[in-house]
C-alpha atoms as a PDB file:
ATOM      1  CA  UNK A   1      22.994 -30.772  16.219  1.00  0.00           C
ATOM      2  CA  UNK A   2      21.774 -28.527  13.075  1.00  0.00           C
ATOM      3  CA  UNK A   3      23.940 -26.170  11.399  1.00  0.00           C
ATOM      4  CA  UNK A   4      21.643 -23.841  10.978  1.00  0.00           C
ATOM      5  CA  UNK A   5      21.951 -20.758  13.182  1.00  0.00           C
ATOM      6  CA  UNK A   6      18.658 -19.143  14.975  1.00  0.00           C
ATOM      7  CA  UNK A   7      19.788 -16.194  12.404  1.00  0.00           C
ATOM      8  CA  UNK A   8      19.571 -18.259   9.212  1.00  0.00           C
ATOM      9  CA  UNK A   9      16.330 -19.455  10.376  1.00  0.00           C
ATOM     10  CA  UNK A  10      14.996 -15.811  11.211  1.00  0.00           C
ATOM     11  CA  UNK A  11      16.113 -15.041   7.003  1.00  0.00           C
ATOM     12  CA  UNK A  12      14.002 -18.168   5.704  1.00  0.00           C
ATOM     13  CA  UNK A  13      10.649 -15.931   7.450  1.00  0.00           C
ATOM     14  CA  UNK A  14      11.495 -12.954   4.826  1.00  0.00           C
ATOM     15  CA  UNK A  15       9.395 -13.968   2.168  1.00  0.00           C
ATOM     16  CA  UNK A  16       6.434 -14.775   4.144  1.00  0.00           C
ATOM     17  CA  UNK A  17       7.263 -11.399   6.259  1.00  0.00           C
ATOM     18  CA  UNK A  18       7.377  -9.559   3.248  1.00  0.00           C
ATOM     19  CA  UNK A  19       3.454 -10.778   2.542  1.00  0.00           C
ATOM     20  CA  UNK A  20       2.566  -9.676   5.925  1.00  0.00           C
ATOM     21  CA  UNK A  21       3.642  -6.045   5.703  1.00  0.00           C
ATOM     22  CA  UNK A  22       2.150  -6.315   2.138  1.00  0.00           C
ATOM     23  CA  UNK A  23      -1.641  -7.219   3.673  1.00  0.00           C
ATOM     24  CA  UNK A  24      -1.109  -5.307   6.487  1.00  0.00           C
ATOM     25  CA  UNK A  25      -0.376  -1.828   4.705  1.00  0.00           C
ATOM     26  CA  UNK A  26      -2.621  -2.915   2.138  1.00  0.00           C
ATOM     27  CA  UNK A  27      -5.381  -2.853   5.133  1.00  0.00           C
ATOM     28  CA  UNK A  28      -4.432   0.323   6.846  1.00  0.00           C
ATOM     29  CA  UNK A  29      -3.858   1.615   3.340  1.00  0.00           C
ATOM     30  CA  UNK A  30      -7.456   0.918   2.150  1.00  0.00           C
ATOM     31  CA  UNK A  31      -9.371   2.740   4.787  1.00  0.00           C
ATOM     32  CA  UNK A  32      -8.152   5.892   3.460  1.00  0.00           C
ATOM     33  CA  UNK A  33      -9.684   5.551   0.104  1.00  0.00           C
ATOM     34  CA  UNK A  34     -12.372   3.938   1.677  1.00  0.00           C
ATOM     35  CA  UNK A  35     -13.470   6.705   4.254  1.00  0.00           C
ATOM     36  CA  UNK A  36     -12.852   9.023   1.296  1.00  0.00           C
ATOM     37  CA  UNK A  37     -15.462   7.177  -1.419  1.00  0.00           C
ATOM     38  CA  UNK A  38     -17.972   5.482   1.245  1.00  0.00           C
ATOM     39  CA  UNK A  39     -17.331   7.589   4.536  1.00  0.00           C
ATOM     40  CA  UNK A  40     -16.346   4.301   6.446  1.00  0.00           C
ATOM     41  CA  UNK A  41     -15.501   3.478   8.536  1.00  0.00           C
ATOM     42  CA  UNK A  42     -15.344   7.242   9.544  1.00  0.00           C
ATOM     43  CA  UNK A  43     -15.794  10.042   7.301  1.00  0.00           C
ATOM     44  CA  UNK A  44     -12.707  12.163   6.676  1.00  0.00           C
ATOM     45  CA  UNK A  45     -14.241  14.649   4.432  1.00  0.00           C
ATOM     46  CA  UNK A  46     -15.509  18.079   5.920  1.00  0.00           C
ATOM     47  CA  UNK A  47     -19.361  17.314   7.109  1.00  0.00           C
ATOM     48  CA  UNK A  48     -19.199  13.722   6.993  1.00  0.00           C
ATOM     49  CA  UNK A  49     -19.658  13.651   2.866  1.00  0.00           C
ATOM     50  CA  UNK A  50     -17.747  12.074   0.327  1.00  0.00           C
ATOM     51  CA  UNK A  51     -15.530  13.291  -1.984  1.00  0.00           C
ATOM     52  CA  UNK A  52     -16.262  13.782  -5.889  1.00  0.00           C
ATOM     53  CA  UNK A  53     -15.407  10.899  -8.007  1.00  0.00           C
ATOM     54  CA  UNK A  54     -14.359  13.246 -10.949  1.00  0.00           C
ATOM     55  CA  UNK A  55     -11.489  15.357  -8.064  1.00  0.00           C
ATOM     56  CA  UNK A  56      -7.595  14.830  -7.791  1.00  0.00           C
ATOM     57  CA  UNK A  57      -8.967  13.431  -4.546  1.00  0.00           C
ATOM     58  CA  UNK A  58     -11.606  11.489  -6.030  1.00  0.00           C
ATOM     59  CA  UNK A  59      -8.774   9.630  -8.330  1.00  0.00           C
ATOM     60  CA  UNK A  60      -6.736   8.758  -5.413  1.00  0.00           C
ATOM     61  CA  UNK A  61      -9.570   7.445  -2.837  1.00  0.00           C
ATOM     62  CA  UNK A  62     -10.298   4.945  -6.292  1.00  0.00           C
ATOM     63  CA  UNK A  63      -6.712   4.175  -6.222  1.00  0.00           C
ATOM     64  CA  UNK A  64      -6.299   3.977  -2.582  1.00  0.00           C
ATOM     65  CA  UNK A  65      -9.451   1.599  -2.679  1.00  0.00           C
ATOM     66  CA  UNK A  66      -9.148  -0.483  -5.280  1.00  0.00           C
ATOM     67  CA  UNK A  67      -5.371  -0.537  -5.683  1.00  0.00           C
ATOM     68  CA  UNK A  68      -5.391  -1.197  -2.461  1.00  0.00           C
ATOM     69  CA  UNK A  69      -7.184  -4.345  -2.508  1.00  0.00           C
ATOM     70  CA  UNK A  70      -5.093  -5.631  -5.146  1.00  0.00           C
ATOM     71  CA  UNK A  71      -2.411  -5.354  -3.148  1.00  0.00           C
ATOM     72  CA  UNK A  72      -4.302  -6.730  -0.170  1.00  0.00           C
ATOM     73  CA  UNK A  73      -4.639  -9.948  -2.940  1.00  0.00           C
ATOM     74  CA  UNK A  74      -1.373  -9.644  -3.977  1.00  0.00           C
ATOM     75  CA  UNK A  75      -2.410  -9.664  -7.459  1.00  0.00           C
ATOM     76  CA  UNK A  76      -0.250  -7.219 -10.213  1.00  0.00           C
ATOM     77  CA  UNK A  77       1.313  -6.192  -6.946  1.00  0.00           C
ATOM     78  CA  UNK A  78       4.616  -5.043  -8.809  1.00  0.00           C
ATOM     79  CA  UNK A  79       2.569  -2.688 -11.660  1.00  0.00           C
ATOM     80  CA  UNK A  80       0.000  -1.615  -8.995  1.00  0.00           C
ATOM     81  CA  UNK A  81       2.282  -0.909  -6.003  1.00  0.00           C
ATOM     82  CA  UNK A  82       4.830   1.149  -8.974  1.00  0.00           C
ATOM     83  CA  UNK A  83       1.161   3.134  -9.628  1.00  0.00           C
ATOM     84  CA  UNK A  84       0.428   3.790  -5.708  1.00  0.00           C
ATOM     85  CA  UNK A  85       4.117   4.471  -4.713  1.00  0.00           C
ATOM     86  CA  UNK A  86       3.874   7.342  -7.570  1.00  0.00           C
ATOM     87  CA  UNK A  87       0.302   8.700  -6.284  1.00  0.00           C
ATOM     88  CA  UNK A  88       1.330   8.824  -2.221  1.00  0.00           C
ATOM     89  CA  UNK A  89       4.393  10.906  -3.717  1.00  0.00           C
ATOM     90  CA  UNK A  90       1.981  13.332  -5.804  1.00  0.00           C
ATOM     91  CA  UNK A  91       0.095  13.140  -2.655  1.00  0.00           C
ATOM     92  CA  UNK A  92       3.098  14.433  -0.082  1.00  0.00           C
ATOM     93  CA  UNK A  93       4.520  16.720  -2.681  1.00  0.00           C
ATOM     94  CA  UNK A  94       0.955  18.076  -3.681  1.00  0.00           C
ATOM     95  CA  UNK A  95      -0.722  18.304  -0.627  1.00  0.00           C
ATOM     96  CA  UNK A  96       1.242  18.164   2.478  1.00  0.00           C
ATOM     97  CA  UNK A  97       5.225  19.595   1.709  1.00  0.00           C
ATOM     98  CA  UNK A  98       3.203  22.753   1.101  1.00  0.00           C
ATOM     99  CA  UNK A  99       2.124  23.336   4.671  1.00  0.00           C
ATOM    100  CA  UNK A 100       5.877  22.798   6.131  1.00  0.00           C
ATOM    101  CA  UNK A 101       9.046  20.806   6.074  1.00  0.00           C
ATOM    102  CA  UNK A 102       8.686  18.123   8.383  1.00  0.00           C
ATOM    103  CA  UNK A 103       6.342  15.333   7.272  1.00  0.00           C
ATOM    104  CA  UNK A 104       5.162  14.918  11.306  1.00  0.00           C
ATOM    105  CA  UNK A 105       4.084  18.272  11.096  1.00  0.00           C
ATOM    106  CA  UNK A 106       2.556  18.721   7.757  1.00  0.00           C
ATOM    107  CA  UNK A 107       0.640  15.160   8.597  1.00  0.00           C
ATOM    108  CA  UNK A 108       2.332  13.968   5.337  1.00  0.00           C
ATOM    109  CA  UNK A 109       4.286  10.392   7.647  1.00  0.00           C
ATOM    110  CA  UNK A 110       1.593   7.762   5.992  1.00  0.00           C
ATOM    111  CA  UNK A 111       2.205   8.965   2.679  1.00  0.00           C
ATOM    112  CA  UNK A 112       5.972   9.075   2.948  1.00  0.00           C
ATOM    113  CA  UNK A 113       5.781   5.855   4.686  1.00  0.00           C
ATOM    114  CA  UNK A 114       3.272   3.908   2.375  1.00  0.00           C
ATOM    115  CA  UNK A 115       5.445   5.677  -0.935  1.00  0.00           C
ATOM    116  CA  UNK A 116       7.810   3.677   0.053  1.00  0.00           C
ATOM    117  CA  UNK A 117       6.861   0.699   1.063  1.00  0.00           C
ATOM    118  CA  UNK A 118       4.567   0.256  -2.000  1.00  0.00           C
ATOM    119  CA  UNK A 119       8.225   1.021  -3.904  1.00  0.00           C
ATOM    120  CA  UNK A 120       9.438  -1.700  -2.199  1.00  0.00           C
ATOM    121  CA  UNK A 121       6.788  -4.051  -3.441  1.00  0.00           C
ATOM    122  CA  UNK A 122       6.809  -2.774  -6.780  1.00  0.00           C
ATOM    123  CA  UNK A 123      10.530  -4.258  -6.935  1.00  0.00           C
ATOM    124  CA  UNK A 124      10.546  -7.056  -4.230  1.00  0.00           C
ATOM    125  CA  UNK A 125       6.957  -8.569  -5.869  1.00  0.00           C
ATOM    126  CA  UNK A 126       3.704  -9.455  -2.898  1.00  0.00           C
ATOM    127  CA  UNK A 127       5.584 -12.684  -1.864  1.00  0.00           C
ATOM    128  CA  UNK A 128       4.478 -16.432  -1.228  1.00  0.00           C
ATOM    129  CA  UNK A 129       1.073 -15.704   0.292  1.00  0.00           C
ATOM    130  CA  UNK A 130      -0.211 -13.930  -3.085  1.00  0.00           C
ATOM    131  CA  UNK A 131      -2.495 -14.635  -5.973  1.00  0.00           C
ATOM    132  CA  UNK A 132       0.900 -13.464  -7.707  1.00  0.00           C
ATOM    133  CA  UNK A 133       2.608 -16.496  -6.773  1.00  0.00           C
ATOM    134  CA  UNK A 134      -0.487 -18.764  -7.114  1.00  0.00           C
ATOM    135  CA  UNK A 135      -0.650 -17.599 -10.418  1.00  0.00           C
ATOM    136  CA  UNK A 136       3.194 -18.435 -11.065  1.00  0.00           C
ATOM    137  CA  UNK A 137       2.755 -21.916  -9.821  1.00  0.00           C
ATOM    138  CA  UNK A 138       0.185 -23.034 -11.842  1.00  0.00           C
ATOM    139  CA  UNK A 139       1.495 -21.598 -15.052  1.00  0.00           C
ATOM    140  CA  UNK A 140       2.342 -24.028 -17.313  1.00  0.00           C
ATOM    141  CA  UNK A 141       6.166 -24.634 -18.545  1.00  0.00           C
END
């Protein structure tokens, strides 16, 4: 019989559970920049447009983009999950806290949520199914 409990086993799946939520939020994460820059898959911005690249919101739909597939890669997830953690907080602080307390009523839950789980990243690293940890592997020494 093996000595190793059902619970032990369940802690051996946090690395690899750690890359899921890491492509996963990385995925949800993207569409945001992605309906802000390219209006897909569904516009946000008033009248179905796009936003201007050279805006506050312009800066974070190229962040939420192309950080975000970074991320999605796992490549400099630690530097570029520090970077998006600090723009989702500039984001809730800047543009929802204003309209209220509560983050489910100023609409401001996905960027409390995705602050902190990019914060996470930036100190836990993208985990085994990366280009981060390819790129550790094959380093030499």
């Amino acid at each position: 019989m093996s000595d190793i409990t059902p619970a032990a086993r369940w802690r051996d799946w946090a690395p690899y559970l750690r890359s899921l939520l890491r492509i996963l939020a990385a995925f949800l994460f993207m569409q945001f920049g992605t309906a802000k820059l390219f209006a897909f898959p569904a516009a946000l911005m008033p009248n179905g447009g796009t936003v201007p690249l050279a805006s506050l919101i312009g800066l974070a739909a190229i962040l939420e983009t192309f950080g975000g597939g970074l991320v999605l890669l796992g490549l400099f997830t630690r530097p570029v999950a520090f970077v998006l953690a600090g723009e989702m907080a500039v984001a809730y602080f800047y543009g929802h806290a204003p309209r209220g307390f509560w983050p489910v009523l100023n609409q401001g839950s996905p960027a409390v949520l995705f602050c902190f789980v990019w914060l996470y990243l930036s100190a836990a690293g993208a985990g085994p199914w990366s280009l981060d940890a390819l790129r550790t592997r094959r380093r030499p020494g």
